[in-house]
C-alpha atoms as a PDB file:
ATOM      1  CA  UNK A   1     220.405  72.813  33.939  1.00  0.00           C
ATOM      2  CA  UNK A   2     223.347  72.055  31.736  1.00  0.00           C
ATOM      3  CA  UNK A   3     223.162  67.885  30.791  1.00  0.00           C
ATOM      4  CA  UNK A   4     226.494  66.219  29.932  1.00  0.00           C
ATOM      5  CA  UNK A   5     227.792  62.796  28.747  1.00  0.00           C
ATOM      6  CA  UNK A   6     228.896  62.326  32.435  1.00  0.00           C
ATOM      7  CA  UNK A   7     226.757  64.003  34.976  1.00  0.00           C
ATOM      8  CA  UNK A   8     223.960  66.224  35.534  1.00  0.00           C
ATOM      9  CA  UNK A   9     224.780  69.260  37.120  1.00  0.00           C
ATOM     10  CA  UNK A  10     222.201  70.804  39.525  1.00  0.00           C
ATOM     11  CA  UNK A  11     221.761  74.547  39.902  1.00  0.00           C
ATOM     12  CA  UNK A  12     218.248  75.646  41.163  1.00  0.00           C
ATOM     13  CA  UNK A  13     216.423  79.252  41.116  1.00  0.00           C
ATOM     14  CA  UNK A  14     214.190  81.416  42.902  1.00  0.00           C
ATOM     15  CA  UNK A  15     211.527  83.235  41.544  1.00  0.00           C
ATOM     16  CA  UNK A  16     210.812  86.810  42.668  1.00  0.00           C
ATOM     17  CA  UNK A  17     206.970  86.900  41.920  1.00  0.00           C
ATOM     18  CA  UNK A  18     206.355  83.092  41.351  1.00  0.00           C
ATOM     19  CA  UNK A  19     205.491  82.341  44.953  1.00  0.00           C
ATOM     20  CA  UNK A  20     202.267  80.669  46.605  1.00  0.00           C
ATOM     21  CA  UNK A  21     201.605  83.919  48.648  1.00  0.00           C
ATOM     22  CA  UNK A  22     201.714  86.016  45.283  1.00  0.00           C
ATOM     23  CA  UNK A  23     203.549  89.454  45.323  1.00  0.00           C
ATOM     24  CA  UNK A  24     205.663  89.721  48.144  1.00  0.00           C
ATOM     25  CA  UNK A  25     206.942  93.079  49.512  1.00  0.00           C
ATOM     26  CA  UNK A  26     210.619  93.140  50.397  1.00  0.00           C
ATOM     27  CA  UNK A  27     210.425  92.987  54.465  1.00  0.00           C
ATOM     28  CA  UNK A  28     208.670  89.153  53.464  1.00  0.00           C
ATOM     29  CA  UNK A  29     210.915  87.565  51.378  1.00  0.00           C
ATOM     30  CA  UNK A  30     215.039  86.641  52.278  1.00  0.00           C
ATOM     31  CA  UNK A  31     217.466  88.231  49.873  1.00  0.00           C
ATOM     32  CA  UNK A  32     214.881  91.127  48.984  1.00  0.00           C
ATOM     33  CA  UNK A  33     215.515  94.445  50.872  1.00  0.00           C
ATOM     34  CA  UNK A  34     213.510  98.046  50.842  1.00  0.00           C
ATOM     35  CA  UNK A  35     217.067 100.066  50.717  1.00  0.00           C
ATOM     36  CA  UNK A  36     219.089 100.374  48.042  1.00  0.00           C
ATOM     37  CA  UNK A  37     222.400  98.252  49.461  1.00  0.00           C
ATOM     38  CA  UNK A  38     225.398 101.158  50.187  1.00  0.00           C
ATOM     39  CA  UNK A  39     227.447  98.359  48.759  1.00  0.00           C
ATOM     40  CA  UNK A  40     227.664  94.907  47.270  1.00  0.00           C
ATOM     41  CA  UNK A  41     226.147  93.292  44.511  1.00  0.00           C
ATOM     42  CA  UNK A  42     222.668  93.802  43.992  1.00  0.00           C
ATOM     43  CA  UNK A  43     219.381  94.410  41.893  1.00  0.00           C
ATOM     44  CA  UNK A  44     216.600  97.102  41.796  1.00  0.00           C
ATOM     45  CA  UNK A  45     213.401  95.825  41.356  1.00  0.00           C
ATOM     46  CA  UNK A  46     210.144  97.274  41.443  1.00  0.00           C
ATOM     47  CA  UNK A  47     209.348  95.472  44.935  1.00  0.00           C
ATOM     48  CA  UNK A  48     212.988  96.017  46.440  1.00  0.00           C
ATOM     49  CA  UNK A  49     216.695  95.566  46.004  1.00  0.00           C
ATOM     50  CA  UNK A  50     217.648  91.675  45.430  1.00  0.00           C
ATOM     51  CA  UNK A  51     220.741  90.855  46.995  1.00  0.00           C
ATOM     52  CA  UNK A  52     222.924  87.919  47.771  1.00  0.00           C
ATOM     53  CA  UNK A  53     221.787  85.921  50.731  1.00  0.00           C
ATOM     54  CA  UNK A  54     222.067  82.719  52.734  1.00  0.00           C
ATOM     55  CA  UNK A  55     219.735  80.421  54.075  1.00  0.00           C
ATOM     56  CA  UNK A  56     219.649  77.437  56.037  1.00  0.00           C
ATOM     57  CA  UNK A  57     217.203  73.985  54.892  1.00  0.00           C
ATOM     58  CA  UNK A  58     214.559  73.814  57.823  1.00  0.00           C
ATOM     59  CA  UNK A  59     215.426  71.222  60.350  1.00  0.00           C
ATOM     60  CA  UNK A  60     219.146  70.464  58.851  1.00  0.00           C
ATOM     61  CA  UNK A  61     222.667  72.911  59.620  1.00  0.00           C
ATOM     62  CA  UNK A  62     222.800  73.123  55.807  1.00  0.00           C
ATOM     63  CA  UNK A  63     223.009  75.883  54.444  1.00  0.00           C
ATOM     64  CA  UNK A  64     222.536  77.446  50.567  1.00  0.00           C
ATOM     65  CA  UNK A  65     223.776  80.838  49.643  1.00  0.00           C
ATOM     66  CA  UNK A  66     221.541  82.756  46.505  1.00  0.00           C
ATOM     67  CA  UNK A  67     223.312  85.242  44.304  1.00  0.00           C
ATOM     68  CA  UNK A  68     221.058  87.860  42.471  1.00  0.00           C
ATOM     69  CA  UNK A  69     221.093  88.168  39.029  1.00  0.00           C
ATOM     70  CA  UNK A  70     220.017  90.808  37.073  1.00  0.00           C
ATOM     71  CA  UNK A  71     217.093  90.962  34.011  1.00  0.00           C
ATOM     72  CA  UNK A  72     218.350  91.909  30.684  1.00  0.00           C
ATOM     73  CA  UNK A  73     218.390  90.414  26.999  1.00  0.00           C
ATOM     74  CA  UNK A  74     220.603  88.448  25.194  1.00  0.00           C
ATOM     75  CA  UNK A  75     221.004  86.416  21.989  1.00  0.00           C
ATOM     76  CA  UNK A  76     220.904  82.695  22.952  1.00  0.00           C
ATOM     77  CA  UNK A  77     222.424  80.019  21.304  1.00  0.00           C
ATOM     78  CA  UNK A  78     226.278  80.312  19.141  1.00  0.00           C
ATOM     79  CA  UNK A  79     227.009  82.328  15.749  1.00  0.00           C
ATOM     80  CA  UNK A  80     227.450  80.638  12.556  1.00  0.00           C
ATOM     81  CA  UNK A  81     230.945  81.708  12.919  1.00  0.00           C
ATOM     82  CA  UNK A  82     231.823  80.536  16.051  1.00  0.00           C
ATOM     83  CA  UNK A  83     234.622  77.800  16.229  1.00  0.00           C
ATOM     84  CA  UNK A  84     233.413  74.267  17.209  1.00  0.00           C
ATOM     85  CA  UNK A  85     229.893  75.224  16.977  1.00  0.00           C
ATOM     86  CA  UNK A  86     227.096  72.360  16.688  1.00  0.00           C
ATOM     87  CA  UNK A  87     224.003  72.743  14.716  1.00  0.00           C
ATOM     88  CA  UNK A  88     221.675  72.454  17.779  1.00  0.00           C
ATOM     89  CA  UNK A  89     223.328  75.591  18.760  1.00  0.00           C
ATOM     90  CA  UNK A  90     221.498  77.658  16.616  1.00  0.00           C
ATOM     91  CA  UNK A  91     220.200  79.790  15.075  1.00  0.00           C
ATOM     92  CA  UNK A  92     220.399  82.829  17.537  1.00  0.00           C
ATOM     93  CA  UNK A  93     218.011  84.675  18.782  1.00  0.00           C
ATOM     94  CA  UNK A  94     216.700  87.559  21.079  1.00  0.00           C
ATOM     95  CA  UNK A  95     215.340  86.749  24.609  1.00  0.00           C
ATOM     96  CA  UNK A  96     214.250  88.428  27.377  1.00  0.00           C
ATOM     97  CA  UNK A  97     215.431  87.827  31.147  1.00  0.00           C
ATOM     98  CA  UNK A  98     213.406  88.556  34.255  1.00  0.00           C
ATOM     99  CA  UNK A  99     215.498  89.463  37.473  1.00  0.00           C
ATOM    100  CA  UNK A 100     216.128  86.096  39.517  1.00  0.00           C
ATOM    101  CA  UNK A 101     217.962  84.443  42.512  1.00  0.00           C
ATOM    102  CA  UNK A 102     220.165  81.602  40.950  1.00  0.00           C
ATOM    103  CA  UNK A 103     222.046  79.268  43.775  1.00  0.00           C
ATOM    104  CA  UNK A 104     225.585  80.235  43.956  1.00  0.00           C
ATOM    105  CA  UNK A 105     227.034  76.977  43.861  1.00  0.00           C
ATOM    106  CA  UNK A 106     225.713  73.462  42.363  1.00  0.00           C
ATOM    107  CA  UNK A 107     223.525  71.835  44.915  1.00  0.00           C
ATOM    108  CA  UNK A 108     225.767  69.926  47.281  1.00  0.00           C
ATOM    109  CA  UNK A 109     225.564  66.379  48.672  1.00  0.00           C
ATOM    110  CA  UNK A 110     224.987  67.862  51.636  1.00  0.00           C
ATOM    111  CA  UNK A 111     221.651  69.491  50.403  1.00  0.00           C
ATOM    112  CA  UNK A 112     220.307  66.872  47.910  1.00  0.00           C
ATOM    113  CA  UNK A 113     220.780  63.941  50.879  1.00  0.00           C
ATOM    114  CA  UNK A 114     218.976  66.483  53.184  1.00  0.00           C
ATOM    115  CA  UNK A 115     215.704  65.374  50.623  1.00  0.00           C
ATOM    116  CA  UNK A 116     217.030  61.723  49.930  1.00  0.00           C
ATOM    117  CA  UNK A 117     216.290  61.228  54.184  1.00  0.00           C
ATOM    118  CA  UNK A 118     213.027  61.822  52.995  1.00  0.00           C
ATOM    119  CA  UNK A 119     212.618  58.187  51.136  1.00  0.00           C
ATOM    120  CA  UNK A 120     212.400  55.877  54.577  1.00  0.00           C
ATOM    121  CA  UNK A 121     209.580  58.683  55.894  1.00  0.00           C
ATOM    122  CA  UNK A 122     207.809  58.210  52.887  1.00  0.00           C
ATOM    123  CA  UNK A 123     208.065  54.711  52.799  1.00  0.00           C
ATOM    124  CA  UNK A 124     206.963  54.703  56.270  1.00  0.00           C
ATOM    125  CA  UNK A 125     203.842  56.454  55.031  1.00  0.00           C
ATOM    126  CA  UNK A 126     202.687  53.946  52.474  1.00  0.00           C
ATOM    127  CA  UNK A 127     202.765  50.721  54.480  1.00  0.00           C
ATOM    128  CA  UNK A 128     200.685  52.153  56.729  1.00  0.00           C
ATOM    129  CA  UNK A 129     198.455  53.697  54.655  1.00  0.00           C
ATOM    130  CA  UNK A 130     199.365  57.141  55.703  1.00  0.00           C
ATOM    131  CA  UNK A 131     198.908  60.687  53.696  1.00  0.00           C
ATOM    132  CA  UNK A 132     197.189  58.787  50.709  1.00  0.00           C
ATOM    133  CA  UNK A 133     197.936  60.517  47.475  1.00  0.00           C
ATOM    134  CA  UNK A 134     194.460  61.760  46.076  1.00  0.00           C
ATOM    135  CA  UNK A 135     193.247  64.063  43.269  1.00  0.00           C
ATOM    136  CA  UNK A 136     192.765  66.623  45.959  1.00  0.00           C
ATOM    137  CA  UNK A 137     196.465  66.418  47.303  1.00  0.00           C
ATOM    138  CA  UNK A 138     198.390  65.143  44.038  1.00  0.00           C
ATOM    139  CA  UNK A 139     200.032  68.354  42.939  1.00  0.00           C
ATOM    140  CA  UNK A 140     201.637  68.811  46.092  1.00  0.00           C
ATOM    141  CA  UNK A 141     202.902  65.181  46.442  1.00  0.00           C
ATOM    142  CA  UNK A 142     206.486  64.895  46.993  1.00  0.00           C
ATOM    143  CA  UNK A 143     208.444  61.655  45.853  1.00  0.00           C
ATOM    144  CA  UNK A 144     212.164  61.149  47.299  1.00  0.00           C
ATOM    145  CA  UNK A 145     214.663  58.857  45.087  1.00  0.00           C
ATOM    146  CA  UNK A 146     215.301  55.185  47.047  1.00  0.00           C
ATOM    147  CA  UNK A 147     218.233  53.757  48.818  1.00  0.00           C
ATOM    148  CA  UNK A 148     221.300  52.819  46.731  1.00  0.00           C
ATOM    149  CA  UNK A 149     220.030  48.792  45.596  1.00  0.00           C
ATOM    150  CA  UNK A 150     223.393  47.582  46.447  1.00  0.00           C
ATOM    151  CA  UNK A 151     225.008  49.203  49.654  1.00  0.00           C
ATOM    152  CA  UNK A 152     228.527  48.552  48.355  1.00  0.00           C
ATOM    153  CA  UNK A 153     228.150  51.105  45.949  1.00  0.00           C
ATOM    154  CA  UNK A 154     227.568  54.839  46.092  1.00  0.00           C
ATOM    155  CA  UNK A 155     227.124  57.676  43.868  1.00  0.00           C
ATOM    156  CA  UNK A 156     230.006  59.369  42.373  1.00  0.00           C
ATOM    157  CA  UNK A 157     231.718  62.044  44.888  1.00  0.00           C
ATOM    158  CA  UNK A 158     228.247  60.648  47.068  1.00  0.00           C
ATOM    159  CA  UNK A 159     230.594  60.300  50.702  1.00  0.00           C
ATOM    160  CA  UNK A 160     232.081  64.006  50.602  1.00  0.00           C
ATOM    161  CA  UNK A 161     228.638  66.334  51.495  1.00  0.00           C
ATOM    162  CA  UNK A 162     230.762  69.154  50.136  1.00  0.00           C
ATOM    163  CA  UNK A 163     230.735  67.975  46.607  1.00  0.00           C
ATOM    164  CA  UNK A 164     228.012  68.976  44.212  1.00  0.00           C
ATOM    165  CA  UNK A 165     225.375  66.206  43.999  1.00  0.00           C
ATOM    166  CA  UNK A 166     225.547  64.319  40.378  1.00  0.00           C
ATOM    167  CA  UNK A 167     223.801  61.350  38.810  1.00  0.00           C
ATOM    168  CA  UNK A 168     220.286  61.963  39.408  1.00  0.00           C
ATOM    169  CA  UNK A 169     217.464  62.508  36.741  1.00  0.00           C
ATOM    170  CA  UNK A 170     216.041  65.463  35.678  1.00  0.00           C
ATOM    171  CA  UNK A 171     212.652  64.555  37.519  1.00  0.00           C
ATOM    172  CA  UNK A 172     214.583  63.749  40.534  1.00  0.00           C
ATOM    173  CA  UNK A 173     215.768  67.592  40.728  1.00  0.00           C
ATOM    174  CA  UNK A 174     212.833  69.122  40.303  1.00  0.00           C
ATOM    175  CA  UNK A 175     211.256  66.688  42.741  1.00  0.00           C
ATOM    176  CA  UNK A 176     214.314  68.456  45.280  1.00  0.00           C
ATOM    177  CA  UNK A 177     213.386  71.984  44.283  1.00  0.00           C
ATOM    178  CA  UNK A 178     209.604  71.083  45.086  1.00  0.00           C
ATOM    179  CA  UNK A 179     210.540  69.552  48.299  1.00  0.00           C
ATOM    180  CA  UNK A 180     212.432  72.505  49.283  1.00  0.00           C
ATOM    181  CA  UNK A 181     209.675  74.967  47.768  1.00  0.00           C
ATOM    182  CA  UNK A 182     207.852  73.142  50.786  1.00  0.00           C
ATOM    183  CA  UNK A 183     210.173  73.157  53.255  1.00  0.00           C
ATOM    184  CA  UNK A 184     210.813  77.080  53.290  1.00  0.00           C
ATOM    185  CA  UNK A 185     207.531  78.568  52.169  1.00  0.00           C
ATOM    186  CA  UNK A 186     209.165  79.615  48.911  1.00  0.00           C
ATOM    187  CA  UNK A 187     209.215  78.794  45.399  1.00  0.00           C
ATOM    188  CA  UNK A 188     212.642  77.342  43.806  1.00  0.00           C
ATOM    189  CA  UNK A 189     212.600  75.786  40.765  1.00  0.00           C
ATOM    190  CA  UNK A 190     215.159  74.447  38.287  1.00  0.00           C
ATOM    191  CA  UNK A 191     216.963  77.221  35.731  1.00  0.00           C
ATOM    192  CA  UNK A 192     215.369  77.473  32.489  1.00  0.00           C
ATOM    193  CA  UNK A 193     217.949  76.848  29.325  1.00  0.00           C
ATOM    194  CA  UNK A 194     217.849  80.577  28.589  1.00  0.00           C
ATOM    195  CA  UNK A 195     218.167  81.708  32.117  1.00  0.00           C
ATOM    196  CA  UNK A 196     221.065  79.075  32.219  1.00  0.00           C
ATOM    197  CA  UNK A 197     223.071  80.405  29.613  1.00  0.00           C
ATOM    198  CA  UNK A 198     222.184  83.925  30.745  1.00  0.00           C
ATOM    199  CA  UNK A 199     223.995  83.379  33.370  1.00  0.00           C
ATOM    200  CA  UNK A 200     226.677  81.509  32.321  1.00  0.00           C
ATOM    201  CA  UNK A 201     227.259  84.442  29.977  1.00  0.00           C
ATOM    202  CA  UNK A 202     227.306  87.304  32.568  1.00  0.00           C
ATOM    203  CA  UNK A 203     227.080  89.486  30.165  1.00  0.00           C
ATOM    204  CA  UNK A 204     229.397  88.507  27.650  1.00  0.00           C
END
């Protein structure tokens, strides 16, 4: 997830072997295919060929397209050298990639307000003492963000569902990739820094 002065931006990830069933052979799992692709992008793994796909959030007509993206190494973080360089940005060093699915595009408004429809459910829940949270079912409580305090305002770029969602916390994202690890039976998660900037590099 890259954090800026203005906005967080929202990119989420699918692990290939991080899933509640365990290992997965390809014929189980969208985007992950026995034959290697006559064409396209895609990446050979030891359970299959990863390749692009798209998907649509149970219940909704939204849809989320995956792109794969292959393992390798790099050197994270900026040379001494480099022009503009801050001193969080190093020193470099060596790290190694596993192959993952990384969403295509930032996570629209039209996703993230898929979960946010959630929060009036939930609500629903607790005053009437439905689905109690308890020490047997806590890690797989979900929370959803509330309703906007003051209806005359809205979050930024929060009317067009096109738009990548913004202004959220961090905990509020991975809250969304949890809910939608539920909703599909798979496991998504928010990129980690290195598999961030792995990507952003593609290679360079």
């Amino acid at each position: 997830m890259l954090i800026s002065r203005h906005r967080v931006r929202v990119y989420f990830v699918a692990a290939l072997i991080l899933l509640p069933s365990g290992f997965l052979v390809a014929e189980d799992r969208p985007g992950l295919v026995a034959e290697k692709p006559a064409s396209g992008r895609f990446v050979e793994t030891d359970q299959g060929f990863m390749v692009p796909y798209t998907a649509v959030i149970p219940g909704t007509d939204v849809k989320y397209e995956m792109v794969p993206i292959p393992g390798g190494k790099f050197k994270m973080g900026s040379p001494d050298a480099e022009a503009g360089r801050e001193a969080t940005e190093g020193p470099q060093f060596e790290v190694t990639i596993d192959p993952f699915w990384m969403g295509k595009y930032e996570i629209t408004w039209a996703e993230y307000k898929s979960y946010m429809n959630m929060y009036p459910i939930l609500k629903s829940f607790q005053i009437r003492n439905m689905r109690a949270v308890t020490d047997d079912n806590r890690s797989l409580a979900i929370t959803a963000p509330t309703e906007l305090y003051d209806p005359s305002f809205t979050f930024e770029k929060g009317e067009d569902p096109r738009q990548p969602a913004v202004t959220m916390t961090q905990y509020a994202a991975r809250q969304y990739t949890k809910w939608l690890s539920g909703m599909t039976n798979l496991h998504f998660r928010l990129p980690t820094e290195a598999e961030w900037e792995y990507a952003c590099r593609a290679g360079t």
